[in-house]
N, C-alpha and C. Protein backbone atom coordinates (compact mmCIF):
# COMPACT_ATOMS: atom_id res chain seq x y z
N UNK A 1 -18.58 1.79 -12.61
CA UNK A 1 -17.31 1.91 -11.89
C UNK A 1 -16.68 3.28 -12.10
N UNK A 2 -16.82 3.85 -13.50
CA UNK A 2 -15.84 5.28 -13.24
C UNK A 2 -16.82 6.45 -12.94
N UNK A 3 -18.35 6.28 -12.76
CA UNK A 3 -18.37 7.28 -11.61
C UNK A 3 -18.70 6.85 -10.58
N UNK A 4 -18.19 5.73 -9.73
CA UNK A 4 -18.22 5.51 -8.69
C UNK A 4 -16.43 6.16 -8.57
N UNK A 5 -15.77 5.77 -8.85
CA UNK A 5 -14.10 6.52 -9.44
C UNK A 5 -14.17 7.88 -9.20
N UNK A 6 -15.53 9.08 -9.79
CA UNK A 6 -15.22 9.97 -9.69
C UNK A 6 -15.93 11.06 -8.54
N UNK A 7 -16.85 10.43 -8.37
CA UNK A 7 -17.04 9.98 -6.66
C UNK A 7 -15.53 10.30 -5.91
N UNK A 8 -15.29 9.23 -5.92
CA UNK A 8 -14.37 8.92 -4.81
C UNK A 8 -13.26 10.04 -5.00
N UNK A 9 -12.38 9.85 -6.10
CA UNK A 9 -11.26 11.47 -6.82
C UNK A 9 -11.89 12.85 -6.66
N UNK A 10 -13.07 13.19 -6.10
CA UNK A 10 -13.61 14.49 -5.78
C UNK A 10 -13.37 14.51 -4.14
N UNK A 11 -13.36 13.37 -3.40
CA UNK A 11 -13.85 13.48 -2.17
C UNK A 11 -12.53 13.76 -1.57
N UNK A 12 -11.38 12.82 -2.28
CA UNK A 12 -10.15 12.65 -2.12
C UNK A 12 -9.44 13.61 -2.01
N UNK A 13 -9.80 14.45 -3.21
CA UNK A 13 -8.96 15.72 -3.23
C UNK A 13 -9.68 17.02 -2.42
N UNK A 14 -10.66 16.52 -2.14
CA UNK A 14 -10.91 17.82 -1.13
C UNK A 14 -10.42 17.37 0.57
N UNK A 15 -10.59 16.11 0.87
CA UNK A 15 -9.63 15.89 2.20
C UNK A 15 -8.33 15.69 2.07
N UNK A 16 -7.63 15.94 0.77
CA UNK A 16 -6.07 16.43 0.44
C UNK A 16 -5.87 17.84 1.43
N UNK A 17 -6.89 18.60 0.62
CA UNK A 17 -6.75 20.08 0.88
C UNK A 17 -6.56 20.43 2.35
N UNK A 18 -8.09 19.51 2.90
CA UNK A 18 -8.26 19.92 3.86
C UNK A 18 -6.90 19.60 5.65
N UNK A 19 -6.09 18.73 4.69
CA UNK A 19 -5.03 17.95 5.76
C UNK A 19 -3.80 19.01 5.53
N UNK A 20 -3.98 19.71 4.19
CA UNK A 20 -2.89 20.89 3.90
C UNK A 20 -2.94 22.06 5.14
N UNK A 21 -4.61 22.23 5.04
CA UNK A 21 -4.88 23.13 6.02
C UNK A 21 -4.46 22.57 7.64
N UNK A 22 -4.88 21.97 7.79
CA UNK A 22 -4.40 21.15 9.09
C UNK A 22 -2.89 21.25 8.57
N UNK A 23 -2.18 20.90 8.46
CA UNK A 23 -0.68 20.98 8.32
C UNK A 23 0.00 22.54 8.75
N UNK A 24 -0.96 23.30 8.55
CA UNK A 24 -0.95 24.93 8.67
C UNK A 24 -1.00 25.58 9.92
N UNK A 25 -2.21 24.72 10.27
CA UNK A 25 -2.46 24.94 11.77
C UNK A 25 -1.54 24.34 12.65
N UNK A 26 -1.03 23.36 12.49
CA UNK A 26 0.15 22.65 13.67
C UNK A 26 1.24 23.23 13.40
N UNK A 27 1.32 23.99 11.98
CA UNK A 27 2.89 24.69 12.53
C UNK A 27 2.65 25.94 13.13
N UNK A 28 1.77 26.24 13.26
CA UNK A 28 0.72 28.25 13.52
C UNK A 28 1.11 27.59 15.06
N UNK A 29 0.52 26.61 15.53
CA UNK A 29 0.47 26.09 17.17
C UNK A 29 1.77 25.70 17.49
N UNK A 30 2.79 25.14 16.82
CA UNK A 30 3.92 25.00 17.47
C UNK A 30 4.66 26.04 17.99
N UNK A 31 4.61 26.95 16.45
CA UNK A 31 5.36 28.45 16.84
C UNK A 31 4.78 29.39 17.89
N UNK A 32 3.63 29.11 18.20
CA UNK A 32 2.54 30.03 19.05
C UNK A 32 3.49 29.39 20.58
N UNK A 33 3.35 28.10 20.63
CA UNK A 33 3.17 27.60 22.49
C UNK A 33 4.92 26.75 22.20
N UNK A 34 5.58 27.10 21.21
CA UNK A 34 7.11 26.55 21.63
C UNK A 34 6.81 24.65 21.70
N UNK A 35 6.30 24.34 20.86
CA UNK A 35 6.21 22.45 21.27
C UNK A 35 5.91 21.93 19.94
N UNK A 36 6.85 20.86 19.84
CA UNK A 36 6.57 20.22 18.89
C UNK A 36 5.63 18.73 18.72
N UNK A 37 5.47 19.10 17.64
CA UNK A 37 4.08 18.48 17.40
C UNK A 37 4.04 17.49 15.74
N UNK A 38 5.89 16.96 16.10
CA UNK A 38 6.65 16.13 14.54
C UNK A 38 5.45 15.10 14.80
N UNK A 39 5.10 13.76 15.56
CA UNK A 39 4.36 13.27 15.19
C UNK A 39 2.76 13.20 14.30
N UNK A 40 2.36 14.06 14.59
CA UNK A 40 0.78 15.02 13.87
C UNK A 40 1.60 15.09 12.54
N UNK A 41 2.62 15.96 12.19
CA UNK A 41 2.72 16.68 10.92
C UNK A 41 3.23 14.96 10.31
N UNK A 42 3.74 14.35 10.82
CA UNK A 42 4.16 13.59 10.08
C UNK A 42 3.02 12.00 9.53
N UNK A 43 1.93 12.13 10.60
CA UNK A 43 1.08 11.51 9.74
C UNK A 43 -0.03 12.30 8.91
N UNK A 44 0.11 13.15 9.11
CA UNK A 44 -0.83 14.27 8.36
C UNK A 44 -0.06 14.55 6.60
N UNK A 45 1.54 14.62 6.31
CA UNK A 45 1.75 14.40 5.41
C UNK A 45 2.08 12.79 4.85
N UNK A 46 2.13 11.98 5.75
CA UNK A 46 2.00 10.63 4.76
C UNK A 46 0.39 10.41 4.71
N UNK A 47 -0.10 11.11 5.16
CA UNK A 47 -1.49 10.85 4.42
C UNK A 47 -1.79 11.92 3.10
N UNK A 48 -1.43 13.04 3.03
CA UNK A 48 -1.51 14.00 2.00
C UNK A 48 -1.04 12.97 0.80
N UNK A 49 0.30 12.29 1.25
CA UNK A 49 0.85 11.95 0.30
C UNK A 49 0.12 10.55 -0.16
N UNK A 50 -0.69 9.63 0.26
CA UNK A 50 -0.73 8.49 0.01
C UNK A 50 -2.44 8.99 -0.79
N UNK A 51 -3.13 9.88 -0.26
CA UNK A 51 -4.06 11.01 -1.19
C UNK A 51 -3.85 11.40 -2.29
N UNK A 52 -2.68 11.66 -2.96
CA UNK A 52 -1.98 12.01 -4.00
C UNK A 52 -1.77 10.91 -4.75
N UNK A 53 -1.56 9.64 -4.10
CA UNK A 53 -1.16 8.54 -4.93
C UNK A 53 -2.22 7.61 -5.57
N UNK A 54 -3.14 7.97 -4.59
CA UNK A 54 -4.87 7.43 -4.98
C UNK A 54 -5.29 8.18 -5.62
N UNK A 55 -4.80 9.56 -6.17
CA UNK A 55 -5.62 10.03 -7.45
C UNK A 55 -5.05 9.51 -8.77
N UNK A 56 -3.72 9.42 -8.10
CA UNK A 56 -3.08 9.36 -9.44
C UNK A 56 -3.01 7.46 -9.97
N UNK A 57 -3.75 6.87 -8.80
CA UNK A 57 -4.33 5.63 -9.03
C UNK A 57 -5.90 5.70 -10.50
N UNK A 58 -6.20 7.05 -9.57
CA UNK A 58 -7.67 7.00 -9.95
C UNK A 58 -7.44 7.72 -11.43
N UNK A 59 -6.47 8.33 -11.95
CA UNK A 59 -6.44 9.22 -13.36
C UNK A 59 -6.23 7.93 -13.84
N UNK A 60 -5.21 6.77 -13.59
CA UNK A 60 -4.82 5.52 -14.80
C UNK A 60 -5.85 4.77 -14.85
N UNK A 61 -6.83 4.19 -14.14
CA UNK A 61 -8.07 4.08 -13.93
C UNK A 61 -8.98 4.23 -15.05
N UNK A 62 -9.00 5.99 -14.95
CA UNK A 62 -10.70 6.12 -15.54
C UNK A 62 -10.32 6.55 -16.70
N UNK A 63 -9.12 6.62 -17.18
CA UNK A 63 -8.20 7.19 -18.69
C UNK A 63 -8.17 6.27 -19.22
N UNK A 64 -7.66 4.23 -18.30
CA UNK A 64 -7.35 3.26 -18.95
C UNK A 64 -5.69 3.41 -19.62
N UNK A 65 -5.00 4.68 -18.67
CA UNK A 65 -3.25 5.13 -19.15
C UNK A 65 -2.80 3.68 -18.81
N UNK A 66 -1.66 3.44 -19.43
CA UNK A 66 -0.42 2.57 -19.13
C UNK A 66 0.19 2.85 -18.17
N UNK A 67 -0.04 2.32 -17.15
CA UNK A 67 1.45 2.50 -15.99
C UNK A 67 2.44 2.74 -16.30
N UNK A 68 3.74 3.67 -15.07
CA UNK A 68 4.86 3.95 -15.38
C UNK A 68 5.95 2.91 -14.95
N UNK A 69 6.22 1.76 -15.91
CA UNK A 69 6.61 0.62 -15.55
C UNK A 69 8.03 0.94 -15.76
N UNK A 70 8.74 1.12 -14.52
CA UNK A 70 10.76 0.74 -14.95
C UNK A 70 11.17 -0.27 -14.39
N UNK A 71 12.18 -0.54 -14.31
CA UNK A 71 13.09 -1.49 -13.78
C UNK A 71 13.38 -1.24 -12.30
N UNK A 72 12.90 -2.10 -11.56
CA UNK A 72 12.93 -1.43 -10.19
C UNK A 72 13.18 -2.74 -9.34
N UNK A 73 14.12 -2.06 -8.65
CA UNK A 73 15.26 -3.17 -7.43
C UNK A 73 14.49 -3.79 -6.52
N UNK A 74 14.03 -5.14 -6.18
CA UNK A 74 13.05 -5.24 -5.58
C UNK A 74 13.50 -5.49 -4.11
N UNK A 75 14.71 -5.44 -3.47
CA UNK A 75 15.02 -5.25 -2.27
C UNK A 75 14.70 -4.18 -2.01
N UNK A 76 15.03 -2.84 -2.32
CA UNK A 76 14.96 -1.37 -2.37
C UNK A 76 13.23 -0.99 -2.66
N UNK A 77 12.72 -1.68 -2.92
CA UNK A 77 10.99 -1.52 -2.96
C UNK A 77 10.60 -1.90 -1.71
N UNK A 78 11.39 -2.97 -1.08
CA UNK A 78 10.49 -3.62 0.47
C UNK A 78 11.28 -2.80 1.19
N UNK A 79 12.20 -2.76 1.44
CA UNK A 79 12.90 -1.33 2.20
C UNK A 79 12.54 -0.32 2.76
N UNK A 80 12.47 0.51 1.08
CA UNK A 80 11.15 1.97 1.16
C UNK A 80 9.62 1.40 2.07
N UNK A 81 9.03 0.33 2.13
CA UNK A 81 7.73 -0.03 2.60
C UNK A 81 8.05 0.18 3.78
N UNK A 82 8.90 -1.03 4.31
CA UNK A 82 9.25 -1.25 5.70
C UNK A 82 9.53 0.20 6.07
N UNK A 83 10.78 1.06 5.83
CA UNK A 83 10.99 2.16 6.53
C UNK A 83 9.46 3.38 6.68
N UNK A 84 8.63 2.88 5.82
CA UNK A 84 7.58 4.32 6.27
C UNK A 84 6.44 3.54 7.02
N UNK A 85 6.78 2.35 7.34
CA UNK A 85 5.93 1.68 8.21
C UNK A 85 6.61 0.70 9.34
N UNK A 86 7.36 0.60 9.73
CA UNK A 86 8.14 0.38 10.92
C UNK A 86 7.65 1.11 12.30
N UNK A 87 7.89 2.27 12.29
CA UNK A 87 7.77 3.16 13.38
C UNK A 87 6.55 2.99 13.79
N UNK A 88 5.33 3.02 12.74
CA UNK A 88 3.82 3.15 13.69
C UNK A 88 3.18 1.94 13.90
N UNK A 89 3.73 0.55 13.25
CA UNK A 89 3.41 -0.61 13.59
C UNK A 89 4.49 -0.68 15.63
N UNK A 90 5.31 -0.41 15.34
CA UNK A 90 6.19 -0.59 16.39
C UNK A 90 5.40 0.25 17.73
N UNK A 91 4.95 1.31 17.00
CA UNK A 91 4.05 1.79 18.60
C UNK A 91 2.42 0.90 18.50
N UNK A 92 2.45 0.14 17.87
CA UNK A 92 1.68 -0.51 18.24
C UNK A 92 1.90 -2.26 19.18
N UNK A 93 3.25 -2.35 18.93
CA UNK A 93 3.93 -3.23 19.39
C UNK A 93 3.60 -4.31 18.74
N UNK A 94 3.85 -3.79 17.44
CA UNK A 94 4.40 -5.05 16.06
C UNK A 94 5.28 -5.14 15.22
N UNK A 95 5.90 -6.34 15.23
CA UNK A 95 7.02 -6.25 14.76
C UNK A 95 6.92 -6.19 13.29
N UNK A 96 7.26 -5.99 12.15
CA UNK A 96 7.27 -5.87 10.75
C UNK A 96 8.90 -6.75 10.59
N UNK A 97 8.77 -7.75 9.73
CA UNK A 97 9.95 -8.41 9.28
C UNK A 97 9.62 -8.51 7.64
N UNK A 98 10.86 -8.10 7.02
CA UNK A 98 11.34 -8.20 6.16
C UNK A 98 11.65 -9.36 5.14
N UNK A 99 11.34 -9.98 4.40
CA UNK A 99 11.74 -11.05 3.70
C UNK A 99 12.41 -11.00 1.94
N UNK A 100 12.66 -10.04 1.95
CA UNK A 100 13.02 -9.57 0.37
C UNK A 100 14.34 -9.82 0.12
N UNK A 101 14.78 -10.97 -0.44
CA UNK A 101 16.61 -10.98 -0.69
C UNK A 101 16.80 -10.71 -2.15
N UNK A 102 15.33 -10.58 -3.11
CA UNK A 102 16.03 -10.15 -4.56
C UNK A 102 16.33 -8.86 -4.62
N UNK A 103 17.69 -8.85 -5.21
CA UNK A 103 18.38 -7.80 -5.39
C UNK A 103 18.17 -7.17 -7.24
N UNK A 104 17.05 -8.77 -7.66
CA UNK A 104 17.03 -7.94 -9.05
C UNK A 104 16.27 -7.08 -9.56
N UNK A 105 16.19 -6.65 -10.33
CA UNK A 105 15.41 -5.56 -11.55
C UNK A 105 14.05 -6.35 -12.17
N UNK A 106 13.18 -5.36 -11.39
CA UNK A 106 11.60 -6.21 -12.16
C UNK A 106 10.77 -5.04 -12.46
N UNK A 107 10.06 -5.52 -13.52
CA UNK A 107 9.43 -4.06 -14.43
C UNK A 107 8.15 -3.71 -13.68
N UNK A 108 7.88 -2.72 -13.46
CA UNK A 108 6.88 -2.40 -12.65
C UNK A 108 6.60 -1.01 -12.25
N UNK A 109 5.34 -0.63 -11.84
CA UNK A 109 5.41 1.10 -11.50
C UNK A 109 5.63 0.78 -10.46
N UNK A 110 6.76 1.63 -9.92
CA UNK A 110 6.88 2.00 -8.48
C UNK A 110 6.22 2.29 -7.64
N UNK A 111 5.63 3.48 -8.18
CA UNK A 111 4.29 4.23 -6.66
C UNK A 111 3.64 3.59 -6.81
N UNK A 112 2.94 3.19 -7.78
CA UNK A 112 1.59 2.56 -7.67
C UNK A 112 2.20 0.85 -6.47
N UNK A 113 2.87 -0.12 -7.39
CA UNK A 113 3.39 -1.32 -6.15
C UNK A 113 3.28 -0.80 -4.99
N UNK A 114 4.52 0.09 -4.54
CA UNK A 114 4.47 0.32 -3.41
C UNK A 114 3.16 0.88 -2.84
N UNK A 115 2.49 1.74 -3.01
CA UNK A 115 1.12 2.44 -2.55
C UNK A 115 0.37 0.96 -2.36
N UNK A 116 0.31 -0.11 -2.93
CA UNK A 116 -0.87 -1.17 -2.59
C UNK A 116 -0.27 -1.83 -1.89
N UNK A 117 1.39 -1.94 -1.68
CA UNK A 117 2.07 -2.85 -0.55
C UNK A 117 1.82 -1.92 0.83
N UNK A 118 2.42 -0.52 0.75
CA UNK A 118 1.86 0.16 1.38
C UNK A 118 0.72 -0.14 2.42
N UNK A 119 -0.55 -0.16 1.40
CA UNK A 119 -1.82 -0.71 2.33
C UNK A 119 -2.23 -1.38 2.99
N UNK A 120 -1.44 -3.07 2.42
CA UNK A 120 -1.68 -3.70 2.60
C UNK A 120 -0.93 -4.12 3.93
N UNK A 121 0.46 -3.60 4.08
CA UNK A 121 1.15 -3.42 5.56
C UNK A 121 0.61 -3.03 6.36
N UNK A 122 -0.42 -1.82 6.05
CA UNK A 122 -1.26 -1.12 7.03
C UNK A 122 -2.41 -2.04 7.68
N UNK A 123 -3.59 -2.14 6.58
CA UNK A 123 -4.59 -3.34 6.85
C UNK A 123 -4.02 -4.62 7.86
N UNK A 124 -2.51 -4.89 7.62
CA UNK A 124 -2.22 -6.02 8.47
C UNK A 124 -2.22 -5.80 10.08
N UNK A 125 -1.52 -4.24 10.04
CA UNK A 125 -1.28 -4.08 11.39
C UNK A 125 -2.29 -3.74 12.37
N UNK A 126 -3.84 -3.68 11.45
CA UNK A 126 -4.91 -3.76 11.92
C UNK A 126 -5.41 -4.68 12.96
N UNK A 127 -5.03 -5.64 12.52
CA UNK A 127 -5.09 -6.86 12.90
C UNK A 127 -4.28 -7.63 13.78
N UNK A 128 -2.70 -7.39 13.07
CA UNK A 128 -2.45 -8.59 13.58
C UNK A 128 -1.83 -8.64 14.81
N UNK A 129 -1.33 -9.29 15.76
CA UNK A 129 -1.29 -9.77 17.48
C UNK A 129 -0.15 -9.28 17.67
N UNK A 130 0.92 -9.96 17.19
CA UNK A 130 2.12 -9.42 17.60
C UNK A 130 3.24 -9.15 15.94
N UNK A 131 2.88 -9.73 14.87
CA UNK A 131 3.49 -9.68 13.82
C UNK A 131 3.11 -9.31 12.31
N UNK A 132 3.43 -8.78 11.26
CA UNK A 132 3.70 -8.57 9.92
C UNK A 132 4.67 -8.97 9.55
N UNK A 133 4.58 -9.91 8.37
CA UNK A 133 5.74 -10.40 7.40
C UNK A 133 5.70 -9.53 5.84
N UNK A 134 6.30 -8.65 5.48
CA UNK A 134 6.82 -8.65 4.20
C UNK A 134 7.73 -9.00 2.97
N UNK A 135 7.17 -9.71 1.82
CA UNK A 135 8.53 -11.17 1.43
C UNK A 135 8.07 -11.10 0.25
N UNK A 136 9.12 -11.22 -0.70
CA UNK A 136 9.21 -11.46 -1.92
C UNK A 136 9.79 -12.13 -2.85
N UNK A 137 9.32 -12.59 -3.42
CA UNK A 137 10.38 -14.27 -3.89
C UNK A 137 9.59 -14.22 -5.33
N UNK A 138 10.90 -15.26 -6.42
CA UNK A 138 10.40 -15.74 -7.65
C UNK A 138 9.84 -16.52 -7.84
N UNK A 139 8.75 -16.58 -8.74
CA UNK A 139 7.87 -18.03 -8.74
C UNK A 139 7.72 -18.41 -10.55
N UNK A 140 8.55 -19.09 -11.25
CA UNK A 140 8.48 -19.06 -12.19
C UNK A 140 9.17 -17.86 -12.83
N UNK A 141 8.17 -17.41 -14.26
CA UNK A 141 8.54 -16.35 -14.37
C UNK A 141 7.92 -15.24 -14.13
N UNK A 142 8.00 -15.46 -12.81
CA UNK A 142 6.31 -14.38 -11.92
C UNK A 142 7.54 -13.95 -10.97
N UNK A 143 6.74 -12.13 -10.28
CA UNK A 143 7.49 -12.03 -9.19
C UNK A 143 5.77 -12.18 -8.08
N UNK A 144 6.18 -12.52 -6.50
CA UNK A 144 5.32 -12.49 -5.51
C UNK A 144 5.56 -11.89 -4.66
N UNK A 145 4.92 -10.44 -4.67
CA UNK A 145 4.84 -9.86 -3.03
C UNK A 145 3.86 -10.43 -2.41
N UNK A 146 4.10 -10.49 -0.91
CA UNK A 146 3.24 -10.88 -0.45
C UNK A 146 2.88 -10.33 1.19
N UNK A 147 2.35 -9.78 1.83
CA UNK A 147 2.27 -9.35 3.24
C UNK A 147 1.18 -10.03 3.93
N UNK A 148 1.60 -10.56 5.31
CA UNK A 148 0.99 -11.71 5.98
C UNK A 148 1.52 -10.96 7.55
N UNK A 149 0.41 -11.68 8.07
CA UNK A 149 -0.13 -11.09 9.78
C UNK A 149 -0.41 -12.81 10.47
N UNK A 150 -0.67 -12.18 11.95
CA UNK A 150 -0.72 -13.24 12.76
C UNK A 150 -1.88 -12.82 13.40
N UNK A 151 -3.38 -12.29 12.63
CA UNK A 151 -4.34 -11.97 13.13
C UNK A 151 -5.71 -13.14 13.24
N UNK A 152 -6.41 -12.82 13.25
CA UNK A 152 -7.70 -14.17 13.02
C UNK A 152 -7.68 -14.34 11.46
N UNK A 153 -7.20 -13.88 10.76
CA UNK A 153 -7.80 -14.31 9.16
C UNK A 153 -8.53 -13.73 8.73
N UNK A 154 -9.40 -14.15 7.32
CA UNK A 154 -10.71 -13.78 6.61
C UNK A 154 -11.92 -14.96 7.21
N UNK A 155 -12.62 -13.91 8.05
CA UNK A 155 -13.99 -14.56 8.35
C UNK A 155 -14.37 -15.60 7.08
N UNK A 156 -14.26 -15.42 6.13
CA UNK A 156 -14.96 -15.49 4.81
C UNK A 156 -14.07 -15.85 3.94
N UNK A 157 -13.91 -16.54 3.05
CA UNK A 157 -13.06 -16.95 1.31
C UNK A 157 -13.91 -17.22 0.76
N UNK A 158 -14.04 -16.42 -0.64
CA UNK A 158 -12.97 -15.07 -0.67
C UNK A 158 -14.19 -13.89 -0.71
N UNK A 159 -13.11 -13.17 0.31
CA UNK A 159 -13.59 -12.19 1.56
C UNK A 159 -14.24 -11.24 0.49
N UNK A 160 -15.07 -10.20 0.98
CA UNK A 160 -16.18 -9.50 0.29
C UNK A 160 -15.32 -8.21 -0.34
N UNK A 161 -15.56 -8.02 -1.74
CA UNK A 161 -14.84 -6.99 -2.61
C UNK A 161 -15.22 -5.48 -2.30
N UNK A 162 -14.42 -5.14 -1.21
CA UNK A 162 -14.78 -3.72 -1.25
C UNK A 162 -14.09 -2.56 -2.05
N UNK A 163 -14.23 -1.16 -2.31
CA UNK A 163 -13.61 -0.45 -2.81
C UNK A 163 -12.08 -0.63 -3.27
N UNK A 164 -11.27 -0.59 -2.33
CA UNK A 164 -9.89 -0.21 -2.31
C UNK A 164 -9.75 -1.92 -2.70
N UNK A 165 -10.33 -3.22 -2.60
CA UNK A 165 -9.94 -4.44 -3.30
C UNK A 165 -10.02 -4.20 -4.67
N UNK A 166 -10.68 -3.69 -5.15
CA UNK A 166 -11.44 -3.80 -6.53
C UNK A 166 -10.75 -2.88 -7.22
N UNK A 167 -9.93 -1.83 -7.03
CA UNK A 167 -8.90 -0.83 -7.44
C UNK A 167 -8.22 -1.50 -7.65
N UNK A 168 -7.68 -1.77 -6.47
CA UNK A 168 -6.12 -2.84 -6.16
C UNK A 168 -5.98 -4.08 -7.49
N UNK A 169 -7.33 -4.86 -7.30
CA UNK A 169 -7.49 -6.02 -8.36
C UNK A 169 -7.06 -5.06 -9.84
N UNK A 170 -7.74 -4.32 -10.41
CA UNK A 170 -7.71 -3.58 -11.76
C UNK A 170 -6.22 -2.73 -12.07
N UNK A 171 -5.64 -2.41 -10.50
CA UNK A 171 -4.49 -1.72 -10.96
C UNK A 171 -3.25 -3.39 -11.04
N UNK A 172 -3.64 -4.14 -10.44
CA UNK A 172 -2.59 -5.13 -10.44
C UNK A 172 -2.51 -5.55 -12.11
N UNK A 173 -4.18 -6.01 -12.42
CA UNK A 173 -4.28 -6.31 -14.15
C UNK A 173 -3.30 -5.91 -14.77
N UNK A 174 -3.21 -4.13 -14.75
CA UNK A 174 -2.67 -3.19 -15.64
C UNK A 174 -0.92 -3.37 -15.49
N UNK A 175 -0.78 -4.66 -15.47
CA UNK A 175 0.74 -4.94 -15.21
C UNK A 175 1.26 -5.92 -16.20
N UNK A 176 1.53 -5.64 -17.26
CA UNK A 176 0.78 -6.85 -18.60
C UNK A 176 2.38 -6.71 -19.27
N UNK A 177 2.85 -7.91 -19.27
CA UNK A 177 4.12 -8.77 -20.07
C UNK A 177 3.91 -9.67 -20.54
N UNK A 178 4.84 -9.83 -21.94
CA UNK A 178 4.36 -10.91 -22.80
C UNK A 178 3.25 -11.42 -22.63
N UNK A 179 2.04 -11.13 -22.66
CA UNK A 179 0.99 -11.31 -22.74
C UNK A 179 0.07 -11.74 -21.25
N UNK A 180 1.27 -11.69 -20.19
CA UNK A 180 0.66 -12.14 -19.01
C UNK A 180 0.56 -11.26 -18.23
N UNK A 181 -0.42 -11.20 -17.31
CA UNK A 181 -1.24 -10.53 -16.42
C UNK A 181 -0.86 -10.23 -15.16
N UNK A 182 -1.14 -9.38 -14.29
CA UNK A 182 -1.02 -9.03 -13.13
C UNK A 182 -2.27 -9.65 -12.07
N UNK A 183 -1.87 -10.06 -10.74
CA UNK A 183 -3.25 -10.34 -10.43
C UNK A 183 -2.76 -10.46 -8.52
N UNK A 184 -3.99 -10.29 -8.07
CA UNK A 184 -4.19 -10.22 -6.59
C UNK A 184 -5.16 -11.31 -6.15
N UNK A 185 -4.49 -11.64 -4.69
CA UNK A 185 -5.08 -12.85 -4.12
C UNK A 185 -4.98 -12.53 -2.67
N UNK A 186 -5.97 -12.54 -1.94
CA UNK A 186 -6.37 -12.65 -0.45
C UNK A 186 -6.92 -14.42 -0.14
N UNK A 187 -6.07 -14.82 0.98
CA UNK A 187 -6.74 -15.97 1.78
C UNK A 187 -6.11 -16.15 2.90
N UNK A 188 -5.89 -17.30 3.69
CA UNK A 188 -5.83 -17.34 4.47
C UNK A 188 -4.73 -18.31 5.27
N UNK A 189 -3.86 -18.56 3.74
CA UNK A 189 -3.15 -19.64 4.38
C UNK A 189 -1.42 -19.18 4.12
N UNK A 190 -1.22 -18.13 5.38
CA UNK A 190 -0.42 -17.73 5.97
C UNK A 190 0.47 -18.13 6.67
N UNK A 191 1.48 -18.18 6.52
CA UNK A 191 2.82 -18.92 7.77
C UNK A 191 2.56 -18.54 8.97
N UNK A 192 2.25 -17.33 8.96
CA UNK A 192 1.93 -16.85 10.48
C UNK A 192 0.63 -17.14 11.22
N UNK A 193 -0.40 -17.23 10.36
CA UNK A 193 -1.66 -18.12 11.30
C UNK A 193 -2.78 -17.09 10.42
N UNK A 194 -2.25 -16.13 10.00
CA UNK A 194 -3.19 -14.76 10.13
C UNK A 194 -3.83 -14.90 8.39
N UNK A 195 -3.80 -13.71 8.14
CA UNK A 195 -4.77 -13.13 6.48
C UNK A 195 -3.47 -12.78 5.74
N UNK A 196 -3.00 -13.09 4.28
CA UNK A 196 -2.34 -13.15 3.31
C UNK A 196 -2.84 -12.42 2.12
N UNK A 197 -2.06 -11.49 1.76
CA UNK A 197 -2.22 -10.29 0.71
C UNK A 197 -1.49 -10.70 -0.58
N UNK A 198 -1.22 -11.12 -1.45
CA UNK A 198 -0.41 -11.77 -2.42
C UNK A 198 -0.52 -11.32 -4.17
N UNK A 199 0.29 -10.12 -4.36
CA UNK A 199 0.41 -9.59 -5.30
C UNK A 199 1.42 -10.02 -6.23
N UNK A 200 0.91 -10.77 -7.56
CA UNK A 200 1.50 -11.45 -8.77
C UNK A 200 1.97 -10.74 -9.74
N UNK A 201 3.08 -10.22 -9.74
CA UNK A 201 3.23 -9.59 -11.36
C UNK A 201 4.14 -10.69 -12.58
N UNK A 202 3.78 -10.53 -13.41
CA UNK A 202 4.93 -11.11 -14.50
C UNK A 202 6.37 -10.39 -14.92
């Protein structure tokens, strides 16, 4: 696994670079022909940036570091998701709804949560027909994110472990209170009809 890890953190950071350069060129072309060209730059840096967050997935990883766990507002976590993913689900003509009413404090790394909720908003809108749900609720003394679509589902339970699952699974682990664990679950039994992403922390 960590040089399949370092594999991947070499490849990463050279199509970092290479989107920097592209970033270079669309402002060289705007100023050249007078036109803007905000949509390009702006998925060109949320990808720089979500590149950045997968290395720094991949340093806690292959170091085995402790996450940077604070106290973090968990309305204000689905928020930040929804707002950098609203707009390009919406030109796809999907709606993204919101379900987050805790307003409390749960220990957790920030980028890293968000970066796998992140994805997992994305992966949905892959899919799904007309909807994404993002929702978070207490279960015990567990918190549950969870992001759900109204697409066909998982061909398969439980669906085949590719790369970015198998990260996701190991970075969720690394979420460890009073002795309990972090953990990830894909299936299929969704309110909306579709595939269910369901991230457990303590």
């Amino acid at each position: 696994m960590d040089k399949l890890l370092d594999i991947l953190a070499s490849g990463i950071h050279d199509a970092k670079n290479q989107m920097f350069v592209a970033e270079s060129l669309i402002a060289a072309t705007e100023a050249q022909h007078g036109i803007s060209l905000g949509e390009a730059r702006y998925a060109i840096e949320a990808a720089a940036d979500r590149l950045s967050r997968t290395l720094a997935a991949y340093r806690l990883l292959r170091h085995s570091a402790t996450p940077a766990v604070t106290p973090v507002i968990v309305s204000d976590l689905c928020a930040e998701v929804a707002l950098a993913q609203k707009s390009h689900l919406a030109r796809q003509n999907i709606e993204l709804t919101v379900d987050c009413p805790l307003a409390d404090e749960w220990p957790l790394d920030r980028d890293l949560v968000g970066d796998m909720l992140n994805n997992a908003v994305q992966n949905a809108g892959r899919f799904a027909r007309r909807a994404v749900l993002l929702s978070a609720r207490r279960d015990g003394d567990g918190l549950v994110l969870a992001v759900e679509d109204d697409g066909p589902g998982f061909a398969s339970l439980p669906p085949a472990a590719g790369v970015g699952l198998t990260v996701a699974e190991r970075l969720a682990l690394l979420h460890v209170r009073q002795g309990r664990q972090g953990s990830l679950r894909l299936d299929n039994s969704a309110s909306l009809g579709g595939a269910r992403f369901e991230l457990r922390l303590p």
